[in-house]
N, C-alpha and C. Protein backbone atom coordinates (compact mmCIF):
# COMPACT_ATOMS: atom_id res chain seq x y z
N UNK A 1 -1.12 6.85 22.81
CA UNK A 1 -0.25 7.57 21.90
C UNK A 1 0.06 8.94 22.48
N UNK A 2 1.20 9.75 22.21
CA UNK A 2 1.67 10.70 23.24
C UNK A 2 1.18 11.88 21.77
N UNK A 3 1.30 12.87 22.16
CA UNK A 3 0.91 14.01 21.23
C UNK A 3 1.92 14.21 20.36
N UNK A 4 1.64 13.73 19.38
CA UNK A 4 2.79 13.42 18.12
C UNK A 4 3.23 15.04 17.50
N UNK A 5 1.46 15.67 17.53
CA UNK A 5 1.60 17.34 16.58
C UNK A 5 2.35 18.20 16.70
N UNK A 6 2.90 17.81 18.21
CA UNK A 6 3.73 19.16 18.71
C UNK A 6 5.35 18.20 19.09
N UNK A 7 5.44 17.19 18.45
CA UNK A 7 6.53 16.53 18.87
C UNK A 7 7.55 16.31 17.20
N UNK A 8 8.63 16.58 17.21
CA UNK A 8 9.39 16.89 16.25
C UNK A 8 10.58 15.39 15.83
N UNK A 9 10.33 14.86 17.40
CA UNK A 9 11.08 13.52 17.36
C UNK A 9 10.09 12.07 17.82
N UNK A 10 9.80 11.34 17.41
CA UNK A 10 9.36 10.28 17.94
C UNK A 10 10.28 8.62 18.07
N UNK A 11 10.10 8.04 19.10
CA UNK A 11 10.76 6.60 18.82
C UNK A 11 10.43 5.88 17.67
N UNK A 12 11.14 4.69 17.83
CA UNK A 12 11.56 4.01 17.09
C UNK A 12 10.27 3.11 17.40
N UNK A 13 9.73 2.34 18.19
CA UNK A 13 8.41 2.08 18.66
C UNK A 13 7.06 2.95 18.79
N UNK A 14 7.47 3.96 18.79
CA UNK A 14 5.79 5.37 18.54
C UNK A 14 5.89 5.04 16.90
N UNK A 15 7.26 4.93 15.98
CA UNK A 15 6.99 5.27 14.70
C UNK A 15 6.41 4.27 14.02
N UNK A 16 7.09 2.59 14.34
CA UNK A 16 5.99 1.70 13.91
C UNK A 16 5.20 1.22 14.68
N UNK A 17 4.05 1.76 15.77
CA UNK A 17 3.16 1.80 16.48
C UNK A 17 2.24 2.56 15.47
N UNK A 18 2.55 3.82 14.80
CA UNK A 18 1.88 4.88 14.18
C UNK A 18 2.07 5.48 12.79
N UNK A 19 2.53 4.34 11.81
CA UNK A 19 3.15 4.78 11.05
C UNK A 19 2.45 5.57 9.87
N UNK A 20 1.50 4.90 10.01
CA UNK A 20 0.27 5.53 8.71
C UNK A 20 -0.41 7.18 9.43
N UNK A 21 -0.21 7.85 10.38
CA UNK A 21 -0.31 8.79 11.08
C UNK A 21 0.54 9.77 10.76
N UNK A 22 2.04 8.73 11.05
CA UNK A 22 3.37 9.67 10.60
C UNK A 22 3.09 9.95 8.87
N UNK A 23 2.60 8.86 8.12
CA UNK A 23 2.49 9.25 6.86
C UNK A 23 2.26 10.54 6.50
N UNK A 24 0.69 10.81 7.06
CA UNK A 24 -0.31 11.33 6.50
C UNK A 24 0.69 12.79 7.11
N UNK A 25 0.93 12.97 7.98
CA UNK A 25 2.06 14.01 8.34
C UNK A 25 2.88 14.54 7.54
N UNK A 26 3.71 13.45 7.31
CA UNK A 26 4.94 13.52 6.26
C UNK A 26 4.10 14.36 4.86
N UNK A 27 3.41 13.56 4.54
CA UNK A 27 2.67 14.26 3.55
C UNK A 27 2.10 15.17 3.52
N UNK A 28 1.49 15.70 4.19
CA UNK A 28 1.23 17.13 4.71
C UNK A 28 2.50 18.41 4.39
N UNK A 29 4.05 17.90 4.36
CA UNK A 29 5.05 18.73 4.66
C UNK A 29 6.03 18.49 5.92
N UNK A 30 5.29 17.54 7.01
CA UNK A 30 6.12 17.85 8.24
C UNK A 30 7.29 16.65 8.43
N UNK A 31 7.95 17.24 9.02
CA UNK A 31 9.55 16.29 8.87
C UNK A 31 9.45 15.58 10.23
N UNK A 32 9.38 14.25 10.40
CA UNK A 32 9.21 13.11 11.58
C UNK A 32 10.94 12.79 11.83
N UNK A 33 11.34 13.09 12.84
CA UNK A 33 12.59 12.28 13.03
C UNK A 33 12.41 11.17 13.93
N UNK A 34 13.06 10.12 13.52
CA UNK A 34 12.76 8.91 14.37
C UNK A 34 14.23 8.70 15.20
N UNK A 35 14.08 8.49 16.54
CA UNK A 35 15.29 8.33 17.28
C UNK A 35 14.95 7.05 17.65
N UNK A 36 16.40 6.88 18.24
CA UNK A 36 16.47 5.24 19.29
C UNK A 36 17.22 5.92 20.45
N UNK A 37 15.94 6.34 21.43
CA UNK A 37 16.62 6.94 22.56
C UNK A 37 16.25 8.06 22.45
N UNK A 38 17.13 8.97 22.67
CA UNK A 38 17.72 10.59 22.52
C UNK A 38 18.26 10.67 21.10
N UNK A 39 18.85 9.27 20.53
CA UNK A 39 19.88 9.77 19.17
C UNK A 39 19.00 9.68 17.93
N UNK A 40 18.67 10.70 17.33
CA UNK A 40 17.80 10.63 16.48
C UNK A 40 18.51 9.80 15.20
N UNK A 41 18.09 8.72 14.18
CA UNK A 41 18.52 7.61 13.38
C UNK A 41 18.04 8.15 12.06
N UNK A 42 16.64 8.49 11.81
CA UNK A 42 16.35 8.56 10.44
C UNK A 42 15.03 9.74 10.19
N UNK A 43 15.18 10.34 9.31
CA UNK A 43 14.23 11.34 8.81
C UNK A 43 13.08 10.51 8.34
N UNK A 44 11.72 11.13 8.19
CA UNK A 44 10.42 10.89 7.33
C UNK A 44 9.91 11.98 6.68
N UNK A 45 9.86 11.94 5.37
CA UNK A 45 9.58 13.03 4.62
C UNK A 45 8.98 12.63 3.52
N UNK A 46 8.34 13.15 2.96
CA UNK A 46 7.34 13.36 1.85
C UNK A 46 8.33 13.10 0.77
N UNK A 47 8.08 12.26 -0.27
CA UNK A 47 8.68 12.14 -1.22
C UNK A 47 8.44 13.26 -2.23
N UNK A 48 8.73 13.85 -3.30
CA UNK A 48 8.62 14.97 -3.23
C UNK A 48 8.36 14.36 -5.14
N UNK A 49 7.06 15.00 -6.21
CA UNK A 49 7.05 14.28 -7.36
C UNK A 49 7.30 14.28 -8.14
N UNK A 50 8.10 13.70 -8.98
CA UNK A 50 9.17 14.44 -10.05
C UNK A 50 8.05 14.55 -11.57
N UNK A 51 6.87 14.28 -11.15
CA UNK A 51 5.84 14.79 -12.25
C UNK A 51 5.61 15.96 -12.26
N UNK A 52 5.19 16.71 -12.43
CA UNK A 52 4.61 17.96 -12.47
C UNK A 52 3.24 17.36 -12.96
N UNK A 53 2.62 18.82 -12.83
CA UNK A 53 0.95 18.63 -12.85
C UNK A 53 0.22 18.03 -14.41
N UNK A 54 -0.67 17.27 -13.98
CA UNK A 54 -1.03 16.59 -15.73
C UNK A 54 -1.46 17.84 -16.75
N UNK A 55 -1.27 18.50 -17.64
CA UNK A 55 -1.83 18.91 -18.44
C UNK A 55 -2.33 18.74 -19.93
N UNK A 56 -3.79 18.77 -19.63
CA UNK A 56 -4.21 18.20 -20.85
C UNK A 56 -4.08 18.47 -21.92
N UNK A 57 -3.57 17.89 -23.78
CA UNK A 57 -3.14 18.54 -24.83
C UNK A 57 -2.00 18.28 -24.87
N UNK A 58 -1.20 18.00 -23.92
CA UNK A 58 0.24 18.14 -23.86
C UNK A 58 1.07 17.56 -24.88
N UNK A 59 -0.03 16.24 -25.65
CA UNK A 59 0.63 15.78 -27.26
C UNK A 59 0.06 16.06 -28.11
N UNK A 60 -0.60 17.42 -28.07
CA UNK A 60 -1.49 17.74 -29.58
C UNK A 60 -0.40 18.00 -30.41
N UNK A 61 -1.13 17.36 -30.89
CA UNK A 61 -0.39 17.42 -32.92
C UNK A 61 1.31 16.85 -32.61
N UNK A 62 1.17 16.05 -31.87
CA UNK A 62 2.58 15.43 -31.45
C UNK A 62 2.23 13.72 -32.23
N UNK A 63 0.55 13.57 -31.85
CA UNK A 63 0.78 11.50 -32.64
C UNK A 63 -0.75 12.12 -33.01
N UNK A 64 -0.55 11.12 -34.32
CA UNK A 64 -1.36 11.22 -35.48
C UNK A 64 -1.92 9.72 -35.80
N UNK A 65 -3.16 9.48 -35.44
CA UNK A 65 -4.01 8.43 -36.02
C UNK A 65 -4.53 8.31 -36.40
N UNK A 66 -4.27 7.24 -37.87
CA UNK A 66 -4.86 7.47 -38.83
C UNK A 66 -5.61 6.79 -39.06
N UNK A 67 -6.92 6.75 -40.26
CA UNK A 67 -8.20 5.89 -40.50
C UNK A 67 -8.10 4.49 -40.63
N UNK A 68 -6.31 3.81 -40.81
CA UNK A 68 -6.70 2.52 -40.64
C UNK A 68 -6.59 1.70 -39.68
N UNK A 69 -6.09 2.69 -38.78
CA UNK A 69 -6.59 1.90 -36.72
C UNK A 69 -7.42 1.46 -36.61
N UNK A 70 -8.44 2.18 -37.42
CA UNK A 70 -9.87 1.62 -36.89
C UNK A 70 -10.68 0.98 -37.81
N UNK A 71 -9.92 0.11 -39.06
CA UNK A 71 -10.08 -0.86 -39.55
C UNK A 71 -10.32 -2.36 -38.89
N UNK A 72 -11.11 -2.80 -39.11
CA UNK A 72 -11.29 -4.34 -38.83
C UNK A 72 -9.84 -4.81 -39.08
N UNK A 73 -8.86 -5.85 -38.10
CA UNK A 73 -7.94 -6.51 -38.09
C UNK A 73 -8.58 -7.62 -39.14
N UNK A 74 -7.19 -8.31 -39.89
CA UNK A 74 -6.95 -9.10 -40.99
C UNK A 74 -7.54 -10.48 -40.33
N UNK A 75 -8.02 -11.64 -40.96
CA UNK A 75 -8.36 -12.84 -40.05
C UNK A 75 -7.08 -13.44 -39.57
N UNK A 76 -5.88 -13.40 -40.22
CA UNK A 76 -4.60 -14.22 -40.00
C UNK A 76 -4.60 -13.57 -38.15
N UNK A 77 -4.17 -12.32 -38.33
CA UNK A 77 -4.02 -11.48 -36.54
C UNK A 77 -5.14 -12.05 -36.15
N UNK A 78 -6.30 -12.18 -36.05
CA UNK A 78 -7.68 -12.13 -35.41
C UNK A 78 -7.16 -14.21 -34.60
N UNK A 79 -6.73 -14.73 -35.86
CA UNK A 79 -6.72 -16.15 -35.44
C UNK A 79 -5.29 -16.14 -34.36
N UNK A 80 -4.19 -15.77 -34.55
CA UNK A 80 -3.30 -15.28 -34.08
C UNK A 80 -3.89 -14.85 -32.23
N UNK A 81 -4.53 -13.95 -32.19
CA UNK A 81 -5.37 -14.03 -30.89
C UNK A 81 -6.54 -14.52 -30.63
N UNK A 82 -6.73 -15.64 -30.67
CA UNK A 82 -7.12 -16.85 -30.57
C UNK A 82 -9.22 -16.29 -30.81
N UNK A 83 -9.16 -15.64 -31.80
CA UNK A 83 -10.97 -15.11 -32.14
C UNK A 83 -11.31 -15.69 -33.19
């Protein structure tokens, strides 16, 4: 494998020779261009997450459950799923 860290373009054969390498790269931030030849064809880049960070609470006092959730189900439902 040729020294990928300091290389900004790799083939088309280094990239699926190494691709889980290029990943971990990509993910990191760094931009892989893949050529065929000299002509560079396609970018690799980090998908970027349209989540934002989990924060916990985020539905307080948004859903409300109430005491008969946690009622014993009726026998009709219970037979219904086959208990």
């Amino acid at each position: 494998m040729t020294n990928l860290k300091k290389k900004a373009y790799v083939t088309v054969h280094e990239a699926k020779t190494h691709l889980s390498k290029l990943l971990v790269r990509a993910e990191a931030g760094e931009e892989i261009v893949i050529a065929r030849g000299r002509k560079p064809i396609a970018k690799l880049t980090a998908v970027k997450s349209e989540l934002g960070p989990r924060v916990p609470g985020r539905w307080k006092g948004l859903i409300h459950i109430g005491p008969e959730f946690f009622e014993p189900l009726p026998d009709d439902e219970l037979e219904a799923w086959g208990q």
